[in-house]
C-alpha atoms as a PDB file:
ATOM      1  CA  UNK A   1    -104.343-169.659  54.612  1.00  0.00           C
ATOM      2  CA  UNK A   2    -103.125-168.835  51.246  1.00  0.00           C
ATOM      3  CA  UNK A   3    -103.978-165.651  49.339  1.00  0.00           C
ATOM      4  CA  UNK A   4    -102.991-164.114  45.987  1.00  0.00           C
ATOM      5  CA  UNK A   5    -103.994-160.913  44.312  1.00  0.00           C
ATOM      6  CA  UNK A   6    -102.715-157.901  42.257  1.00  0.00           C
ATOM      7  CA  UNK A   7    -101.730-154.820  43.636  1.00  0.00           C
ATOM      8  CA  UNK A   8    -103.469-151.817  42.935  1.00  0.00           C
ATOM      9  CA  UNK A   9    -107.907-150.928  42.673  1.00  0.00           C
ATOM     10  CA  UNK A  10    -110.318-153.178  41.040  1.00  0.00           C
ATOM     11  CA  UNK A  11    -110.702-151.081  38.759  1.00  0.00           C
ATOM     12  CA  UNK A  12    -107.036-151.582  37.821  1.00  0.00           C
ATOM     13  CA  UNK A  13    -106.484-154.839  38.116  1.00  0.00           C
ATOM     14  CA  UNK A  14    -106.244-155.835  33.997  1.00  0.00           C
ATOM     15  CA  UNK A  15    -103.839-153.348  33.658  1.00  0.00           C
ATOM     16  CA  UNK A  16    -101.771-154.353  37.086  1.00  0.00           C
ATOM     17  CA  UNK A  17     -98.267-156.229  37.114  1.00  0.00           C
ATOM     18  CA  UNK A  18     -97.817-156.228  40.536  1.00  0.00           C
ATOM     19  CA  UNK A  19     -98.951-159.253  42.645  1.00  0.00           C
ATOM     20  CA  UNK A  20     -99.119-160.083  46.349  1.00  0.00           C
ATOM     21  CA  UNK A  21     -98.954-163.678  48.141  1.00  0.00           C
ATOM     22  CA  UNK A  22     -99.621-163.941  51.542  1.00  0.00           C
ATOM     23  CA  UNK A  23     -99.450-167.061  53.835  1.00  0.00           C
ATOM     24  CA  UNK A  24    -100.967-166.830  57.071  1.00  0.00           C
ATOM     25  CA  UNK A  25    -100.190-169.068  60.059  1.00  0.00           C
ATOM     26  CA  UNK A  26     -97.841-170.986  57.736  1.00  0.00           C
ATOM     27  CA  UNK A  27     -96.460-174.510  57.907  1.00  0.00           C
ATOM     28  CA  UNK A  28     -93.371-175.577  56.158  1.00  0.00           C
ATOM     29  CA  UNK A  29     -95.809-177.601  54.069  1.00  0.00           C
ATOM     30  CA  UNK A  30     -97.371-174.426  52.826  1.00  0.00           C
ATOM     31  CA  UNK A  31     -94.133-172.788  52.161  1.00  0.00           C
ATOM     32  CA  UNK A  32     -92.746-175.705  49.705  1.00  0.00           C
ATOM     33  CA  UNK A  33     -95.246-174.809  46.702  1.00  0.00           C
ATOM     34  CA  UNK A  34     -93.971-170.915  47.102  1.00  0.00           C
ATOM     35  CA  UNK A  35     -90.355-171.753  47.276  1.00  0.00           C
ATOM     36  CA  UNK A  36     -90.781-173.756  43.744  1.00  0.00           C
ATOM     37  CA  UNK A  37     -93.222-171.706  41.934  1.00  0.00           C
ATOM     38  CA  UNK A  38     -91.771-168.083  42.502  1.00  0.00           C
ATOM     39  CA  UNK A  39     -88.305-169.326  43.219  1.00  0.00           C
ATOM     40  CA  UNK A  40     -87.780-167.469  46.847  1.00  0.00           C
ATOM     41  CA  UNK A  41     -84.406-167.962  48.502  1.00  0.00           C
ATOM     42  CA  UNK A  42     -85.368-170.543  51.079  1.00  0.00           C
ATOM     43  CA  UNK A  43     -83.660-169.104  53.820  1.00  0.00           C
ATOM     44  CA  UNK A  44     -85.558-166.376  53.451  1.00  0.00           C
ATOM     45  CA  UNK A  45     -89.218-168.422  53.502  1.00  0.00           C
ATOM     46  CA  UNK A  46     -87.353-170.669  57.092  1.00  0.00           C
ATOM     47  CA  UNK A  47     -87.111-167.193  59.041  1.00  0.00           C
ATOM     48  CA  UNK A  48     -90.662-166.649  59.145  1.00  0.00           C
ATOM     49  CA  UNK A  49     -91.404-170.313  60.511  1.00  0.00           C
ATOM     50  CA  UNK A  50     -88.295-169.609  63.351  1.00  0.00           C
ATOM     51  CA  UNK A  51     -90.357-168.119  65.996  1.00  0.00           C
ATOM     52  CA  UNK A  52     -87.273-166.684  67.674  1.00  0.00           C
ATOM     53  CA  UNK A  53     -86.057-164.839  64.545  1.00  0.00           C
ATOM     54  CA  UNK A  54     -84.885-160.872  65.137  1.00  0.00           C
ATOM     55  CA  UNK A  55     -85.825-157.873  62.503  1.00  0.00           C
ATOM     56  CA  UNK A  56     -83.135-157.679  60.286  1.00  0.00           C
ATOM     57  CA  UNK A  57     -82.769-156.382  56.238  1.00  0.00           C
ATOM     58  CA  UNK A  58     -81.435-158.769  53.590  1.00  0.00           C
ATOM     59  CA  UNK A  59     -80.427-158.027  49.659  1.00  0.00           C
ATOM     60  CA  UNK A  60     -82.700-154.529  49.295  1.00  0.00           C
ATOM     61  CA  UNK A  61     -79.226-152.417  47.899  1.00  0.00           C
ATOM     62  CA  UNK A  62     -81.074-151.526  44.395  1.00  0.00           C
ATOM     63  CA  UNK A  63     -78.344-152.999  42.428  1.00  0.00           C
ATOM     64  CA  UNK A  64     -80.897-155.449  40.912  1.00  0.00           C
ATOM     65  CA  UNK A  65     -84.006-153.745  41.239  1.00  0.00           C
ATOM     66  CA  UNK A  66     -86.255-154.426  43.809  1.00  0.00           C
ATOM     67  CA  UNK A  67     -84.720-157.733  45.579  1.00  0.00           C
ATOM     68  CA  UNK A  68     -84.759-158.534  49.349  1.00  0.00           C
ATOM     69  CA  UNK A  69     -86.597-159.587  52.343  1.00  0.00           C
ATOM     70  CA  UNK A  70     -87.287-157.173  55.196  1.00  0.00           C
ATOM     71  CA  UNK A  71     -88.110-159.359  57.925  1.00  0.00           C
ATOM     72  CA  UNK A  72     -90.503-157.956  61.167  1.00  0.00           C
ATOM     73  CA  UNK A  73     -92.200-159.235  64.122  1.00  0.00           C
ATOM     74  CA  UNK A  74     -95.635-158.627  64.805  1.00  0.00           C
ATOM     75  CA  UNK A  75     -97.178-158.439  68.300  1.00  0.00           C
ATOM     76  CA  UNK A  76    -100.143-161.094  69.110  1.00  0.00           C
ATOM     77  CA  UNK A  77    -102.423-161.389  72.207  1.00  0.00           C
ATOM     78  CA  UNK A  78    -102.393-164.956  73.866  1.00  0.00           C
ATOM     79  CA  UNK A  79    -103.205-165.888  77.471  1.00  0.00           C
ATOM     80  CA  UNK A  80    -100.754-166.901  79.923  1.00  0.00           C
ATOM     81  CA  UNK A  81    -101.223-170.436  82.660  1.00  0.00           C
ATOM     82  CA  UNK A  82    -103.179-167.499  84.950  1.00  0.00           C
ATOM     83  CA  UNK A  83    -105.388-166.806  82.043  1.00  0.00           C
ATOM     84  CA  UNK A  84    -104.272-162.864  81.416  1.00  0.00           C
ATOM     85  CA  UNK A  85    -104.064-161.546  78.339  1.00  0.00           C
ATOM     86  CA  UNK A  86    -100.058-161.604  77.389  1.00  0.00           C
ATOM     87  CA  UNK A  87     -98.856-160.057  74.380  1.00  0.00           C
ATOM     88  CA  UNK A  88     -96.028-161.861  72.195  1.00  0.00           C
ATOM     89  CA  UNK A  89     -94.676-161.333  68.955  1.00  0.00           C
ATOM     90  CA  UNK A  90     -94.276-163.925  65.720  1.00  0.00           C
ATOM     91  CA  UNK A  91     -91.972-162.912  62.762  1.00  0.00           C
ATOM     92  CA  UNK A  92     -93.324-161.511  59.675  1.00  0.00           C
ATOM     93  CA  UNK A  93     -91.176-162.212  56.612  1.00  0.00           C
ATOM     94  CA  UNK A  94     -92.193-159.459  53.858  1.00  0.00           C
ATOM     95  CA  UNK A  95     -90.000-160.898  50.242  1.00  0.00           C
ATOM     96  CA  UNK A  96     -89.730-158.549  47.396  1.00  0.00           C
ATOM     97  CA  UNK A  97     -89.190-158.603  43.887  1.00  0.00           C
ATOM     98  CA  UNK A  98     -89.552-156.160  40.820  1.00  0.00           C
ATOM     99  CA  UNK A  99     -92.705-157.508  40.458  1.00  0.00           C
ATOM    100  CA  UNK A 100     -93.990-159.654  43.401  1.00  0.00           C
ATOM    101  CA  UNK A 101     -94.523-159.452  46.980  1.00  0.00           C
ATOM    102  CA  UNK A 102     -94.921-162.717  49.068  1.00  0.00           C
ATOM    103  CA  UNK A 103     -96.212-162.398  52.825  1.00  0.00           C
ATOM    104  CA  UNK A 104     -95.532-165.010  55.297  1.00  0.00           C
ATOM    105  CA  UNK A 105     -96.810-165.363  59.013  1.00  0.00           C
ATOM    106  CA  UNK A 106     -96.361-168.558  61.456  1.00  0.00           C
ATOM    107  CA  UNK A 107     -99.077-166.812  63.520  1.00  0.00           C
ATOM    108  CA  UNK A 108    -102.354-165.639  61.956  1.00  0.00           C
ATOM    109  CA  UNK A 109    -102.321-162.280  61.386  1.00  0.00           C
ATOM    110  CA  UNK A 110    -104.880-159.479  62.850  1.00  0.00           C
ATOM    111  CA  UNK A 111    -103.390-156.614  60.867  1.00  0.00           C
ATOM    112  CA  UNK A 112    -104.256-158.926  57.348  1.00  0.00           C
ATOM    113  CA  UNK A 113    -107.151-156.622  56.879  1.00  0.00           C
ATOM    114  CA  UNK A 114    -105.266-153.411  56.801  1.00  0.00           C
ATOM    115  CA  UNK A 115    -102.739-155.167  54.454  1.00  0.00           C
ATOM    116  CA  UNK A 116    -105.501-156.094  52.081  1.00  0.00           C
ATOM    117  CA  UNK A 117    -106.632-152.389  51.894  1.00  0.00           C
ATOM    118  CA  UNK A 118    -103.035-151.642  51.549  1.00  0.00           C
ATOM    119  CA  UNK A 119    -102.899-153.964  48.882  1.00  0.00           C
ATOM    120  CA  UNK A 120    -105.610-152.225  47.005  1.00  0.00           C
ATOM    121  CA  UNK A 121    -104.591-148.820  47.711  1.00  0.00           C
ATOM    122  CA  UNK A 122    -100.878-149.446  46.474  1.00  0.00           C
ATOM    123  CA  UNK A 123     -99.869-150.839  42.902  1.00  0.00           C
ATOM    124  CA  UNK A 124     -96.283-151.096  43.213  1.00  0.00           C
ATOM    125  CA  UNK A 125     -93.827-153.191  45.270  1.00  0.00           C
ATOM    126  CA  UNK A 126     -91.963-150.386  46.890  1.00  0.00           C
ATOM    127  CA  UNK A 127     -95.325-148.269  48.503  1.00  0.00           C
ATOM    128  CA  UNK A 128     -96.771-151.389  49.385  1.00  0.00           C
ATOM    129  CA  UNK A 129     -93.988-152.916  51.233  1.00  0.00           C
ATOM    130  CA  UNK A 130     -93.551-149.621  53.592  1.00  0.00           C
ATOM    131  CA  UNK A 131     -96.996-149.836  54.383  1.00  0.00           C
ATOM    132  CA  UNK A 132     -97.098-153.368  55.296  1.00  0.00           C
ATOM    133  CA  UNK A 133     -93.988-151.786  57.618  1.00  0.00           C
ATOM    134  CA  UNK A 134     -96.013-148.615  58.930  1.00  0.00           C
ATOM    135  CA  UNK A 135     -98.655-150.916  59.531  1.00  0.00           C
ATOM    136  CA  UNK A 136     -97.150-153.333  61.724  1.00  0.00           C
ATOM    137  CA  UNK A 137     -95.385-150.326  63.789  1.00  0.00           C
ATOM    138  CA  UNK A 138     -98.978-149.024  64.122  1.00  0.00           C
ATOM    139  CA  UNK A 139    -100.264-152.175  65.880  1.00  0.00           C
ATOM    140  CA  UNK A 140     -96.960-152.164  68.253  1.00  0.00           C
ATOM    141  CA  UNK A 141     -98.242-148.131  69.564  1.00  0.00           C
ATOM    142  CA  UNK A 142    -101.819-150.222  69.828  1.00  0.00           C
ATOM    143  CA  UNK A 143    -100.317-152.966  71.781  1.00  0.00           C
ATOM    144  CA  UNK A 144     -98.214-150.724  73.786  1.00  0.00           C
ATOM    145  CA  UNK A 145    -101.047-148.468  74.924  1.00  0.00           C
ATOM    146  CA  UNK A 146    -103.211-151.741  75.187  1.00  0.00           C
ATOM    147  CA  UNK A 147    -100.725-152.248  78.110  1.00  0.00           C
ATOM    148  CA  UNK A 148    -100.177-148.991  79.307  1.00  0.00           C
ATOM    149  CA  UNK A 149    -104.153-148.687  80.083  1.00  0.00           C
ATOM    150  CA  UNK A 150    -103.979-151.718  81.787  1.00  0.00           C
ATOM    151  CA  UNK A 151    -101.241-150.791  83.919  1.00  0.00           C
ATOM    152  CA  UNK A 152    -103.119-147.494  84.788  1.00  0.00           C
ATOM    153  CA  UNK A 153    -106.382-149.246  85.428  1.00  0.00           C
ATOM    154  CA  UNK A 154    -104.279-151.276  88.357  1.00  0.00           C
ATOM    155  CA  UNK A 155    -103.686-148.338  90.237  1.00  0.00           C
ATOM    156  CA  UNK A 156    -107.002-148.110  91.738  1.00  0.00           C
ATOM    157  CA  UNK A 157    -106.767-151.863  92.846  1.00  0.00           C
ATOM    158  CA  UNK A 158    -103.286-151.409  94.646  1.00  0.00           C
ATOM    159  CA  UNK A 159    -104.877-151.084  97.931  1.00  0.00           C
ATOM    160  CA  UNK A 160    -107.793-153.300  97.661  1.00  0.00           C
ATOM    161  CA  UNK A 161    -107.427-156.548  95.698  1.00  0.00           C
ATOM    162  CA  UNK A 162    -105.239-159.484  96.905  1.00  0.00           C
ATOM    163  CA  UNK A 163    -101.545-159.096  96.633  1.00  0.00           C
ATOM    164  CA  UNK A 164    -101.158-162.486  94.858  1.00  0.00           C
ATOM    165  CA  UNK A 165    -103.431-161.658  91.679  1.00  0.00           C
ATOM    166  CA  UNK A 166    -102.239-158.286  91.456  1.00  0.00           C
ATOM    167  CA  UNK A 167     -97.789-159.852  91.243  1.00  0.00           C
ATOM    168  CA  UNK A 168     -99.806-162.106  88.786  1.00  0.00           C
ATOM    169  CA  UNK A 169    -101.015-159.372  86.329  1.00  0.00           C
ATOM    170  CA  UNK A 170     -97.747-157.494  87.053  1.00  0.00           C
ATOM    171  CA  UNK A 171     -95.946-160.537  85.998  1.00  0.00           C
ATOM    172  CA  UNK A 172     -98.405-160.737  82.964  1.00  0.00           C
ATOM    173  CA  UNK A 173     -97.824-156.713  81.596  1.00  0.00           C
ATOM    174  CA  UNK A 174     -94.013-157.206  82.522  1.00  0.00           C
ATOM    175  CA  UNK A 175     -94.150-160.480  80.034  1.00  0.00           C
ATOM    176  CA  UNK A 176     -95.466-158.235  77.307  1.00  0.00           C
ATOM    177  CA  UNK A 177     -93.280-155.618  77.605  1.00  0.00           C
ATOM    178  CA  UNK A 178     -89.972-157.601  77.469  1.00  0.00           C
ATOM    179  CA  UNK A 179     -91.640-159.231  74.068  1.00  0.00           C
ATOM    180  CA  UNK A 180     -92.913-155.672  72.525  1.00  0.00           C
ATOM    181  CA  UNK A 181     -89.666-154.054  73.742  1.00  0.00           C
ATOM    182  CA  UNK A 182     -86.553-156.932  72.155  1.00  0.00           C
ATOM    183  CA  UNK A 183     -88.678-156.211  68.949  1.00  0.00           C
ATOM    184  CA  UNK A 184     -89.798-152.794  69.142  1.00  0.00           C
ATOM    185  CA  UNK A 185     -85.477-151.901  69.171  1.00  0.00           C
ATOM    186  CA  UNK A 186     -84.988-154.824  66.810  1.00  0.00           C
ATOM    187  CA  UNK A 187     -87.897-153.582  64.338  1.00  0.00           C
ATOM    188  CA  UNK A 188     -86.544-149.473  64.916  1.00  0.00           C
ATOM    189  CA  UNK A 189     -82.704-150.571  64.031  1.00  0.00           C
ATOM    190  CA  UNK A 190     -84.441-152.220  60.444  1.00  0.00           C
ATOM    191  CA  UNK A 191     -87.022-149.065  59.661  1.00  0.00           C
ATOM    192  CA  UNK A 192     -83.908-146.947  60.408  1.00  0.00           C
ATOM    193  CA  UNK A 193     -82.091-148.624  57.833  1.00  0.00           C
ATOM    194  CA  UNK A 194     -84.550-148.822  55.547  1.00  0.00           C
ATOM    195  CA  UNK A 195     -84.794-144.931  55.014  1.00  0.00           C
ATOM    196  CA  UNK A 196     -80.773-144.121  55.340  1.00  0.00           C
ATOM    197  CA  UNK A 197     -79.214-147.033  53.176  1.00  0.00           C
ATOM    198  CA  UNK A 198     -82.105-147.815  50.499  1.00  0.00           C
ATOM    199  CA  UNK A 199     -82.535-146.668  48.221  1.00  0.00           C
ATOM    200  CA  UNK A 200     -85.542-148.552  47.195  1.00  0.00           C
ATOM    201  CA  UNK A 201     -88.324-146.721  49.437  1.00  0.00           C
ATOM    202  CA  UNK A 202     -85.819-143.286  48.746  1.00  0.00           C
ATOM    203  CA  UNK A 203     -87.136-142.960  44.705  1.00  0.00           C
ATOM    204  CA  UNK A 204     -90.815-143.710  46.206  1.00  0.00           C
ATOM    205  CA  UNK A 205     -91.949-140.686  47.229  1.00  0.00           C
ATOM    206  CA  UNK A 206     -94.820-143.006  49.198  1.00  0.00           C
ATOM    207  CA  UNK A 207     -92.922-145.164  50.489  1.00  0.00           C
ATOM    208  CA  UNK A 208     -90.856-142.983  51.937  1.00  0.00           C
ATOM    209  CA  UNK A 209     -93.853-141.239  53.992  1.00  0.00           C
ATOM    210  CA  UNK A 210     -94.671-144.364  55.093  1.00  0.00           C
ATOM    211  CA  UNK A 211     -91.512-145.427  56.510  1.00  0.00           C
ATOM    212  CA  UNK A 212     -91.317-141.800  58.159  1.00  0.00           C
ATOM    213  CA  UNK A 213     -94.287-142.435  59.710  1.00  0.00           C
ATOM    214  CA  UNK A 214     -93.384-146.054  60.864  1.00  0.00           C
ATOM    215  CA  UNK A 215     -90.334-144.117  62.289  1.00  0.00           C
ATOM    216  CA  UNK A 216     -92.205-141.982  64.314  1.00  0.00           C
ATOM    217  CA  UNK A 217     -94.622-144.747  65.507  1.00  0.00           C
ATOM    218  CA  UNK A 218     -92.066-146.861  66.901  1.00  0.00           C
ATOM    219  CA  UNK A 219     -90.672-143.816  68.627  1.00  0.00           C
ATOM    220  CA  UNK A 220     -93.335-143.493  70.422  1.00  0.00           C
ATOM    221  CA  UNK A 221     -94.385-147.321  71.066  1.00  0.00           C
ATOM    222  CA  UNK A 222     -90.836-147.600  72.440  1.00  0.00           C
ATOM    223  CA  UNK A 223     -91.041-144.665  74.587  1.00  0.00           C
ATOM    224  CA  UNK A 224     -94.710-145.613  75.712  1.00  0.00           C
ATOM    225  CA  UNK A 225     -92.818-149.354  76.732  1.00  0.00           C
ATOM    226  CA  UNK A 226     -90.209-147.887  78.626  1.00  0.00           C
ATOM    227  CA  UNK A 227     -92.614-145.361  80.656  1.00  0.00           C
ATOM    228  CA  UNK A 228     -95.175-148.139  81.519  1.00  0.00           C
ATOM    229  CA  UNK A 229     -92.372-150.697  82.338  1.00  0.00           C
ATOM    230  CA  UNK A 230     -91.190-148.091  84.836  1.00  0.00           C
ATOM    231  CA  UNK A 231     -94.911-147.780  86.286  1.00  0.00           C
ATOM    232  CA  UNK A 232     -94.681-151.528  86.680  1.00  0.00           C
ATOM    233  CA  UNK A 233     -91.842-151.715  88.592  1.00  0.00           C
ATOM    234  CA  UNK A 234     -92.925-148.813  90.902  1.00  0.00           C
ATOM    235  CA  UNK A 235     -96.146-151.203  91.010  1.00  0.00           C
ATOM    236  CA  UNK A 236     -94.689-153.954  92.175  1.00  0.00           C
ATOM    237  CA  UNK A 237     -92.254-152.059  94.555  1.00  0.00           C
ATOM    238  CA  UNK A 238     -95.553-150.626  96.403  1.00  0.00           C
ATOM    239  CA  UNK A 239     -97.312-153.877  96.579  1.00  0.00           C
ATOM    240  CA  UNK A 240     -94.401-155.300  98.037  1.00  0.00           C
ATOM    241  CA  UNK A 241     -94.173-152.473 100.921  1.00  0.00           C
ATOM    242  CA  UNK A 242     -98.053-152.949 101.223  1.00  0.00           C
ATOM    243  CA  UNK A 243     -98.149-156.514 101.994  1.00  0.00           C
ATOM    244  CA  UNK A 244     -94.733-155.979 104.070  1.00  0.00           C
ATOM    245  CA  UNK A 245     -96.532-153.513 106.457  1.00  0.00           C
ATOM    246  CA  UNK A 246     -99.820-155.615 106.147  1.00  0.00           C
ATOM    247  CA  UNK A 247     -97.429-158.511 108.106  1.00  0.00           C
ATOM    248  CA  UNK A 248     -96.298-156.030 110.352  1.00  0.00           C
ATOM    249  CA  UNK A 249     -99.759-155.257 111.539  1.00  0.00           C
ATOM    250  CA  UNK A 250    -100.727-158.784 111.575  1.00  0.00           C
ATOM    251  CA  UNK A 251     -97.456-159.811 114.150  1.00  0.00           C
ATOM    252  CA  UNK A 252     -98.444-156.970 116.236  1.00  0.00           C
ATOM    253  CA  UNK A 253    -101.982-157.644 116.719  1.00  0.00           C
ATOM    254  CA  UNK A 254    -101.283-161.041 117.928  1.00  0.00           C
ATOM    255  CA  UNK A 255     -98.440-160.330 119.859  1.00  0.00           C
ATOM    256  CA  UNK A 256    -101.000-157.950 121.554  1.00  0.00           C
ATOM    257  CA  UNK A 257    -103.478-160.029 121.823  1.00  0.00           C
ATOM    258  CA  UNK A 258    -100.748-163.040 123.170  1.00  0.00           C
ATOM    259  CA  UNK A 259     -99.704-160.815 126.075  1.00  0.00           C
ATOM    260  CA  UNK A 260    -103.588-159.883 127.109  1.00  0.00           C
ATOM    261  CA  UNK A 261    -104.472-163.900 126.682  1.00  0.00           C
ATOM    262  CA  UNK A 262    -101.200-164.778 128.931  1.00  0.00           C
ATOM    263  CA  UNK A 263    -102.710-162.692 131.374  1.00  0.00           C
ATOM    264  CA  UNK A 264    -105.636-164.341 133.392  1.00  0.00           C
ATOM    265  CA  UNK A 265    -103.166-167.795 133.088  1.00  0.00           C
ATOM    266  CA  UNK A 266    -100.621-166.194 135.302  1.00  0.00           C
ATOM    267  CA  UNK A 267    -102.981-164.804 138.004  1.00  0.00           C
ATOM    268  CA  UNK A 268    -104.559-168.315 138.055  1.00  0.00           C
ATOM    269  CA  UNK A 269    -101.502-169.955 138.499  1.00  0.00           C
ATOM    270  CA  UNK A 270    -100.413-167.403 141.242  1.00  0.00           C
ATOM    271  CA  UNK A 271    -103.449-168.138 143.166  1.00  0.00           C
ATOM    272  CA  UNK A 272    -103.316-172.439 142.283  1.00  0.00           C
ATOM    273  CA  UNK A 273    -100.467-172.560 144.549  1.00  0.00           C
ATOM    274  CA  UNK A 274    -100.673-174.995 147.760  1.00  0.00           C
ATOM    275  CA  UNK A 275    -100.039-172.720 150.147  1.00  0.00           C
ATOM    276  CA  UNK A 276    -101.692-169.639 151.806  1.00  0.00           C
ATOM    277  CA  UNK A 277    -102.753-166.743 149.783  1.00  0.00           C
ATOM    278  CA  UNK A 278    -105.686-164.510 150.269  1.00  0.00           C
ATOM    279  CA  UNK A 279    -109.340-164.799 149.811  1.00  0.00           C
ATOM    280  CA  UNK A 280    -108.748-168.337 149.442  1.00  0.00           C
ATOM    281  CA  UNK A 281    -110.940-169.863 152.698  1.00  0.00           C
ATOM    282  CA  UNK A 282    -113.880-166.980 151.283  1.00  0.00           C
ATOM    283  CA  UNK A 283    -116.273-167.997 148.462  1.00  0.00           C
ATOM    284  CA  UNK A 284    -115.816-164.780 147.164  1.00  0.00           C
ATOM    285  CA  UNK A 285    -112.297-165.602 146.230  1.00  0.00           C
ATOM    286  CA  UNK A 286    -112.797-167.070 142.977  1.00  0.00           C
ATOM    287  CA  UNK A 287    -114.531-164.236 141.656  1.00  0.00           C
ATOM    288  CA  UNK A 288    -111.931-161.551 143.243  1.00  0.00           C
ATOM    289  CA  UNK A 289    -109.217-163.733 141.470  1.00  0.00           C
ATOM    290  CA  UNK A 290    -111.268-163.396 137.999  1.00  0.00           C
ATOM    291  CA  UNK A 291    -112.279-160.190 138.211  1.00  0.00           C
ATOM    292  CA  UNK A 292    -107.911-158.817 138.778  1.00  0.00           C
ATOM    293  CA  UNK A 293    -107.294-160.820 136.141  1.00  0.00           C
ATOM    294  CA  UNK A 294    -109.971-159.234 134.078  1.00  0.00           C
ATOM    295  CA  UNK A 295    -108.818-155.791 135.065  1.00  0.00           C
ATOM    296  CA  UNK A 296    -105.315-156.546 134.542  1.00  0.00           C
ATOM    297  CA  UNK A 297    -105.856-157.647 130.938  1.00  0.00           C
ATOM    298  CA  UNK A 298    -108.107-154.459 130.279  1.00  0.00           C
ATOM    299  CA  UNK A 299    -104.977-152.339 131.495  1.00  0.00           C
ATOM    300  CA  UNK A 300    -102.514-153.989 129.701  1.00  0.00           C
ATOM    301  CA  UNK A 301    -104.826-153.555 126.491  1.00  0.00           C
ATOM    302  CA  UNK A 302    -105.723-149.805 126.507  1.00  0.00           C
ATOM    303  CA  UNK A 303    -102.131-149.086 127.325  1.00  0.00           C
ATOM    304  CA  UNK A 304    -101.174-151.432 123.937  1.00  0.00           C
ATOM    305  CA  UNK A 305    -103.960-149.650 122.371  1.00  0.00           C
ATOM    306  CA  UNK A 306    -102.566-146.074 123.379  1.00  0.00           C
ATOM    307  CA  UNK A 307     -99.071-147.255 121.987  1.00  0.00           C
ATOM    308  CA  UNK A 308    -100.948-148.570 118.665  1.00  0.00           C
ATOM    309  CA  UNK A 309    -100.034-152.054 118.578  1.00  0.00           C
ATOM    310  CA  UNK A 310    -104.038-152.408 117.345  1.00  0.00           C
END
């Protein structure tokens, strides 16, 4: 989806110079018109179709005015082959000049309404730019805690839910936290360089808020990440001890319950032998036989009992 308008209020707008483009979930076909028309560096435009691309600053060093490309992921929900909600991240390539900003996403964008607000709250390149920034470290916090409430809702269902779908969903969070975390430090190193080495976003006054703020965001998404990744592995850890000393119980119960079955087989077999044994010219021998063999098995099993094999 292609989009174009000026920067600044409505009310503004005759009076604007500043113009935004934004491609969402773009194509290499919808790239080619841009490329020509505002004459973008083309390597630029191909990092935000490579779905592997890292954070990373390009041009921005004010020598010709506002020139550069600060490239960002974004995080995305998707579901996984178990159908749980997985968070991933698609680059978002943010190209600036003096008087044009061009947005482009391979992944459609949930954050596009914030931008447009941005868009009509900002009228120059700089501003606008570090909000786009601030913005997209505000939906990593969102996506963080997104996971961390997950993880915390889990804790209740440790006990009780079935082992398999609960290394499922663990294998689901951990998914999204390797994604949020590669770009979270990825997207940190580029907003720290933004406000050190600059000096674009240091002569905005705005801009520079912003980017303090976007600081401060991923500062906390990335410490959020690290604190619920931990959880997870303590998680996992525990349901792997669970279902360990669920097996334990299970081998001991029918190891009990072996030895009390093998009971009554042996005094049978005792007493099947050709040869003399008692009770055995007496019609009452049959039920002498069952009822030691009955006794004998209720021994053996309060005495397992008392030792708490079940």
């Amino acid at each position: 989806m292609l989009q174009s308008r000026t920067l600044g209020p409505h009310n503004a707008a005759q009076t604007a110079t500043c113009q935004w483009v934004h491609v969402d979930a773009a194509t290499v076909d919808d790239v080619q018109p841009l490329v020509a028309k505002y004459h973008l560096p083309a390597p630029w435009v191909a990092a935000a179709l490579n779905p592997h691309a890292d954070p990373r600053l390009e041009g921005l060093d004010g020598k010709d005015g506002v020139q550069g490309l600060i490239l960002l992921r974004v995080p995305y929900t998707t579901q996984n082959p178990n159908n749980h909600q997985v968070f991933e991240t698609a680059p978002l390539a943010v190209i600036m000049r003096d008087d044009l900003v061009v947005t482009i996403s391979g992944q459609p964008l949930s954050i596009l309404p914030d931008i447009e607000r941005l868009g009509a709250a900002h009228d120059n390149v700089p501003a606008f730019a570090a909000g786009i920034v601030q913005t997209v470290c505000h939906e990593f916090t969102d996506a963080a805690e997104d996971v961390d409430a997950d993880t915390r809702a889990m804790e209740s269902r440790v006990t009780n839910s079935s082992h398999n779908d609960l290394l499922l969903e663990i294998m689901a969070l951990s998914k999204s936290l390797v994604f949020l975390g590669a770009a979270l430090n990825h997207s940190h190193t580029v907003v720290h360089k933004l406000l050190n080495t600059t000096s674009i976003f240091a002569h905005d006054g705005i801009g520079a808020v912003l980017l303090h703020r976007a600081n401060i965001e991923l500062g906390q998404a990335l410490t959020l990440n690290d604190s619920t990744e931990k959880i997870l592995d303590q998680y996992n850890a525990t349901i792997s001890a669970i279902v360990a000393n669920n097996l334990n119980l299970i081998m001991k119960v029918l190891t009990s319950v072996s030895i009390i079955l093998a009971i009554p087989p042996i005094i049978s077999g005792i007493w099947g032998q050709n040869t003399w044994l008692p009770w055995s010219n007496h019609d009452y021998g049959f039920w002498v036989v069952v009822g030691l063999a009955l006794a004998l098995s209720l021994i053996v099993a309060w005495w397992l009992r008392r030792k708490e094999y079940f």
